[in-house]
N, C-alpha and C. Protein backbone atom coordinates (compact mmCIF):
# COMPACT_ATOMS: atom_id res chain seq x y z
N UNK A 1 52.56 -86.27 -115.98
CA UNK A 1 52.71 -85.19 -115.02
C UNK A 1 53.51 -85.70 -113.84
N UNK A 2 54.19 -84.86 -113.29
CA UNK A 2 55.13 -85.26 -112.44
C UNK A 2 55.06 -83.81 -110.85
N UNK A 3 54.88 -84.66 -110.07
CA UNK A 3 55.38 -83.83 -108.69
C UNK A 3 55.99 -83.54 -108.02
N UNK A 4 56.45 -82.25 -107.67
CA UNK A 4 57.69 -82.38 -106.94
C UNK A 4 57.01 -82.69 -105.18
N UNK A 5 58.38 -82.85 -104.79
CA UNK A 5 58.27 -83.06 -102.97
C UNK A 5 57.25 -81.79 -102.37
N UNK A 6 57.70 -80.81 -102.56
CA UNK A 6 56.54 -79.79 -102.02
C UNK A 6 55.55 -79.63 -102.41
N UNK A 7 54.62 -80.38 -104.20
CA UNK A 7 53.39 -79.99 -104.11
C UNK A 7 52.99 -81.68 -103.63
N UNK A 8 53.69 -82.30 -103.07
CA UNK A 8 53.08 -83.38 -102.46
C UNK A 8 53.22 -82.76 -101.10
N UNK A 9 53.71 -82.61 -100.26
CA UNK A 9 53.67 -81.75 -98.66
C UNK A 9 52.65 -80.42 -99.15
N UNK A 10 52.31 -80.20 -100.13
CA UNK A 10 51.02 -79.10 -100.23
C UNK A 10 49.83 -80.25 -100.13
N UNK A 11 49.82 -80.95 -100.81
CA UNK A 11 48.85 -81.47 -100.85
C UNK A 11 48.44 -82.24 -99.50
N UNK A 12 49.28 -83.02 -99.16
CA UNK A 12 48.95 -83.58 -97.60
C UNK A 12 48.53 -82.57 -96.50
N UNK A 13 49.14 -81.43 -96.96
CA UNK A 13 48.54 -80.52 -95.92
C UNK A 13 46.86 -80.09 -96.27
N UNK A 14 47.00 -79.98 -97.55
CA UNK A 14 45.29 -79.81 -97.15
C UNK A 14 44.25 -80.86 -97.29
N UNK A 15 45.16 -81.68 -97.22
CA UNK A 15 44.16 -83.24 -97.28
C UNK A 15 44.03 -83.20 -95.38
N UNK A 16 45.08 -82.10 -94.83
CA UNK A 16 45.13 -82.68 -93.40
C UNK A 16 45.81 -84.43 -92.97
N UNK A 17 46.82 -84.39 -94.05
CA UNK A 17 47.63 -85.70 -93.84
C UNK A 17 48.73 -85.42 -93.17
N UNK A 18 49.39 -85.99 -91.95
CA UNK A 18 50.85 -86.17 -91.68
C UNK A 18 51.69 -86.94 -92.36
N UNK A 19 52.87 -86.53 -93.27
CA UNK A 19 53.11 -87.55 -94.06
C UNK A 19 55.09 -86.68 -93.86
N UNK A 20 55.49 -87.68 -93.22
CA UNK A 20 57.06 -87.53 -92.99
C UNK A 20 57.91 -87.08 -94.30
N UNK A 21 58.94 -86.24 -93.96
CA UNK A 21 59.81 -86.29 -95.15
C UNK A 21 60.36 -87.33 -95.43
N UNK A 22 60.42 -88.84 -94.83
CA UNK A 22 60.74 -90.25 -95.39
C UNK A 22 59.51 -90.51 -96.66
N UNK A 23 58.37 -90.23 -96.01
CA UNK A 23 57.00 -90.84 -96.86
C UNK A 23 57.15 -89.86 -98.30
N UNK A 24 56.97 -88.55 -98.04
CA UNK A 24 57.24 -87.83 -99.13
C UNK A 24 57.45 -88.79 -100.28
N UNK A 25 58.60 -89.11 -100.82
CA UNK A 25 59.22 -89.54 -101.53
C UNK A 25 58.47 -91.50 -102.44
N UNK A 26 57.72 -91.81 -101.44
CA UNK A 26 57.20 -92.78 -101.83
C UNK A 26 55.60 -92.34 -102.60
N UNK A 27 55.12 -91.27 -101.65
CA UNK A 27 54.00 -90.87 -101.51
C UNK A 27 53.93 -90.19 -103.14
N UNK A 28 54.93 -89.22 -103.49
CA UNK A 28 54.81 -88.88 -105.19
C UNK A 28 54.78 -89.65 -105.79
N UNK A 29 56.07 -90.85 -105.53
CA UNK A 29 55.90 -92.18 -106.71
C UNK A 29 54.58 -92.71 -106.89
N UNK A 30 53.58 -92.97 -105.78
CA UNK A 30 52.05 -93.13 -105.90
C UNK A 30 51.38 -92.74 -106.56
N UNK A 31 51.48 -90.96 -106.47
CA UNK A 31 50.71 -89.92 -106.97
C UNK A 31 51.00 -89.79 -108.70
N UNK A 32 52.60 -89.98 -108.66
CA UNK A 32 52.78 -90.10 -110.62
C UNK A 32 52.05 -91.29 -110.89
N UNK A 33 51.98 -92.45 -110.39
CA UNK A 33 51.39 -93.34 -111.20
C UNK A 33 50.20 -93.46 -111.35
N UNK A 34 49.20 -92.81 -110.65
CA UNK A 34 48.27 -92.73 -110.46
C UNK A 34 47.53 -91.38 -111.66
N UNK A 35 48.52 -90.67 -111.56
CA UNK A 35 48.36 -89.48 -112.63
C UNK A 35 48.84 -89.62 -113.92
N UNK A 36 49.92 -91.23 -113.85
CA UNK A 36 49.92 -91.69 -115.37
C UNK A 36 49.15 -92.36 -115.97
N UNK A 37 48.50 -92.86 -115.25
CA UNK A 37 46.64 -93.87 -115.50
C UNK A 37 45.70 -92.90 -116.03
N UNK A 38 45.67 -91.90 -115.62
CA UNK A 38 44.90 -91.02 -116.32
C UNK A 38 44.96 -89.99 -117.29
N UNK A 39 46.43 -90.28 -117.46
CA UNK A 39 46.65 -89.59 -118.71
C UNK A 39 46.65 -90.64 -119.92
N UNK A 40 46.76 -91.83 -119.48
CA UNK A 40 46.29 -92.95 -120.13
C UNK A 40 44.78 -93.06 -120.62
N UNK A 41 44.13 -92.93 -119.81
CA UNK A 41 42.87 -93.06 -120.12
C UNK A 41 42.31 -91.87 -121.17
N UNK A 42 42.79 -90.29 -120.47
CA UNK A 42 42.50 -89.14 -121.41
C UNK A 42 42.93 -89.46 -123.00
N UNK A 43 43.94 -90.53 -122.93
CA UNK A 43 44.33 -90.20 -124.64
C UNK A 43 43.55 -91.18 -125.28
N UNK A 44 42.89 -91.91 -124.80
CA UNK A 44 41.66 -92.98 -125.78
C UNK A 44 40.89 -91.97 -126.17
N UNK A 45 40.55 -92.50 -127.68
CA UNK A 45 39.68 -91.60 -128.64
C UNK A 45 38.41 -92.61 -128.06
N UNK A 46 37.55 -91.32 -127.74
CA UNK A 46 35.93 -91.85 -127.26
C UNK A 46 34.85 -91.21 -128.16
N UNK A 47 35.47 -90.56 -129.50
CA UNK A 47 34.39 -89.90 -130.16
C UNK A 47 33.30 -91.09 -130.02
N UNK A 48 32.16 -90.85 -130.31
CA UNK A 48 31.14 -91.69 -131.04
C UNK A 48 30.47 -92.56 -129.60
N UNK A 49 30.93 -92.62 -128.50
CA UNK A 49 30.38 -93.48 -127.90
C UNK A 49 29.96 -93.15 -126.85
N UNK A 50 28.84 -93.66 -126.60
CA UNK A 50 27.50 -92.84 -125.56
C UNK A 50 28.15 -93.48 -124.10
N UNK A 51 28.00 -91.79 -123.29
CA UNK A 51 28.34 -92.60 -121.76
C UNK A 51 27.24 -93.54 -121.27
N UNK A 52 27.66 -94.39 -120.61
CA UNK A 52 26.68 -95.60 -119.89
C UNK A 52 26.56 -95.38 -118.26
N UNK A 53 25.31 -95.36 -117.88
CA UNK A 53 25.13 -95.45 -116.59
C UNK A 53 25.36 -96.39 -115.51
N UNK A 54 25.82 -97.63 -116.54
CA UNK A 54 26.41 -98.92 -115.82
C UNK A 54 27.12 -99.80 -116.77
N UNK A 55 28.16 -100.15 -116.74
CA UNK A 55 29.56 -101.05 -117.75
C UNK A 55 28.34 -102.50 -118.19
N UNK A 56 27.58 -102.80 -117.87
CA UNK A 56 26.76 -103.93 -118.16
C UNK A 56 25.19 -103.37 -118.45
N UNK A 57 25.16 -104.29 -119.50
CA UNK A 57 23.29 -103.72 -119.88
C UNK A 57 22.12 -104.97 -119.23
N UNK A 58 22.26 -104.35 -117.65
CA UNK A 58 21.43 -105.15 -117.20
C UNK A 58 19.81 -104.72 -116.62
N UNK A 59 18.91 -105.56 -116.73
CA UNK A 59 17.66 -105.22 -116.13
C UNK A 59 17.34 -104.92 -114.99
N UNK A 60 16.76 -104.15 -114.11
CA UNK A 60 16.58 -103.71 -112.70
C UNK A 60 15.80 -104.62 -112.66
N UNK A 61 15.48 -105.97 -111.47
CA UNK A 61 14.67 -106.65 -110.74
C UNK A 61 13.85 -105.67 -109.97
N UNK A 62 12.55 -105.78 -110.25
CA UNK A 62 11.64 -104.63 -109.27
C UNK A 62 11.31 -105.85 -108.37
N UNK A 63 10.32 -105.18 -106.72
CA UNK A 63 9.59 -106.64 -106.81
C UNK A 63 8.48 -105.82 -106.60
N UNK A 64 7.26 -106.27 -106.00
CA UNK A 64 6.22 -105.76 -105.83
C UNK A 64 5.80 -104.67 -104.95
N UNK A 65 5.30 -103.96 -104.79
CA UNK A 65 5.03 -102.69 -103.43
C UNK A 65 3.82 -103.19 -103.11
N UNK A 66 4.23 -104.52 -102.02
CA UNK A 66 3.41 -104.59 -101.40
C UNK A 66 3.35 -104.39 -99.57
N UNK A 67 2.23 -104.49 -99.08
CA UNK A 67 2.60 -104.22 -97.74
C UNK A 67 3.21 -105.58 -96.94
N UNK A 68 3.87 -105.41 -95.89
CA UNK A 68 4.83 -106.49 -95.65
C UNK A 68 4.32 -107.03 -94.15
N UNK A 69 4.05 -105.72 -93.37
CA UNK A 69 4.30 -105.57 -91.87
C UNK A 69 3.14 -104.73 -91.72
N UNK A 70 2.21 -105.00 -90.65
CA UNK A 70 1.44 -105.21 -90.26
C UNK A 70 1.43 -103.40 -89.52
N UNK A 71 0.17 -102.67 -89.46
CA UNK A 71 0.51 -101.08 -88.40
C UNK A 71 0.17 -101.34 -87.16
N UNK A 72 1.97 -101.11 -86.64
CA UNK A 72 1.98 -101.20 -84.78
C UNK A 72 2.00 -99.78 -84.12
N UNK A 73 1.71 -98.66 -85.23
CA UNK A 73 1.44 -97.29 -84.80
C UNK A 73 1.30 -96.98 -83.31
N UNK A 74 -0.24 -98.37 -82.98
CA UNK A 74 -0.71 -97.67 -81.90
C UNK A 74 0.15 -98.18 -80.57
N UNK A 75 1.12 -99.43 -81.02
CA UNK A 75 1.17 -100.45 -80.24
C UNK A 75 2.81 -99.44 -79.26
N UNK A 76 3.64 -99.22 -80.55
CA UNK A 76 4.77 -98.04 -80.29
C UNK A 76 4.15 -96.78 -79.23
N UNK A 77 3.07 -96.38 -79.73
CA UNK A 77 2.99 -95.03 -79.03
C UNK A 77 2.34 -95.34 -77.57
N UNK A 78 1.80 -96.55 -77.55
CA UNK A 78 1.01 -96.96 -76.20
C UNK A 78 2.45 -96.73 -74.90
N UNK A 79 3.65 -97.01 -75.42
CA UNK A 79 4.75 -96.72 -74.37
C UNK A 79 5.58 -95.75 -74.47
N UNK A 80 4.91 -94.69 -75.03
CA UNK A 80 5.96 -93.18 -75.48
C UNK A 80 5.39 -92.37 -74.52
N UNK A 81 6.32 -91.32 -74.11
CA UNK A 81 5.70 -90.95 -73.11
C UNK A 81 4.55 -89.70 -72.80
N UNK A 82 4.50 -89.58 -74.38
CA UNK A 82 3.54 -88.19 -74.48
C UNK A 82 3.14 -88.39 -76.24
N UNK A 83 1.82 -88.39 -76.47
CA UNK A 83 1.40 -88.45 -77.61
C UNK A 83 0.54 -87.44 -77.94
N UNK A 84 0.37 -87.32 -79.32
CA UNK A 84 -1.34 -86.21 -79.45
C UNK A 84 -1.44 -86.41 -81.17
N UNK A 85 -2.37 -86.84 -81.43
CA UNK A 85 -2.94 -87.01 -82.91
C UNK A 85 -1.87 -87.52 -83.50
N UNK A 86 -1.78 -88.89 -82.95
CA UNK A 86 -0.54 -89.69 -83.86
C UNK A 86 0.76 -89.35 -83.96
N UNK A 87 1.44 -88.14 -82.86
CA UNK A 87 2.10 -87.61 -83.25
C UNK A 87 3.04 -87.96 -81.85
N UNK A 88 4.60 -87.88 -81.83
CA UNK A 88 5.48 -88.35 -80.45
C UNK A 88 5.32 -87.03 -80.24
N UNK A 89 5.22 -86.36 -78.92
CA UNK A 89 5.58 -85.10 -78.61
C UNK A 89 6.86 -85.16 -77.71
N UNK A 90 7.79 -84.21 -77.99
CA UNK A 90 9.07 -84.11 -77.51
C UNK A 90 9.37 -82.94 -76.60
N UNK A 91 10.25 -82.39 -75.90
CA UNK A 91 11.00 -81.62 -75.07
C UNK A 91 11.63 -80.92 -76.17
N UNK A 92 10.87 -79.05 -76.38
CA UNK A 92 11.62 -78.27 -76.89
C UNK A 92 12.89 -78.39 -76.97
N UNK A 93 14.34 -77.84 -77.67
CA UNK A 93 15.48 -78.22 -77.45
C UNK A 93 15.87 -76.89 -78.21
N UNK A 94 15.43 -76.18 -78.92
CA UNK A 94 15.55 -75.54 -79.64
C UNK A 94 15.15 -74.16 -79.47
N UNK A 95 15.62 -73.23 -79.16
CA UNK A 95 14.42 -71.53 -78.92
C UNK A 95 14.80 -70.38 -79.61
């Protein structure tokens, strides 16, 4: 597939790109090659083979759920400036 100069200045425009009528011209050569990679890729025959959720068949390391850090609940709210049942109370902002 190939682009001309104006659907590359279409496209920068709604990418919201400034792209000079010097750049133009480099900017398609980009865009064909980039659109010849994937017409590359479209023509590999993939019958038969299951998509993979990752190029490597590797094991997830879990580690444990354990607790780490100690509850400073009370220690945070002791310097907030307004509390009520565990909770920060804030300055409406919203009506």
């Amino acid at each position: 597939m190939s682009l001309t100069n104006e659907q590359v200045g279409r496209i920068a425009r709604l990418a919201r790109l400034a792209i000079s009528e010097t750049e133009i011209d480099a900017t398609r050569t980009k865009l064909d090659g980039i659109f010849g990679l994937i017409e590359q890729m479209q023509a590999v025959d993939t019958t038969g083979i299951e998509p993979m959720s990752h190029p490597q068949e590797l094991a997830t390391r879990l580690r444990d759920d354990a607790v780490t850090e100690s509850d400073r609940r009370a220690a945070f709210q002791a310097v907030a400036p307004q509390t009520e049942a565990g909770l920060y109370l804030v300055p409406k902002v919203i009506e």
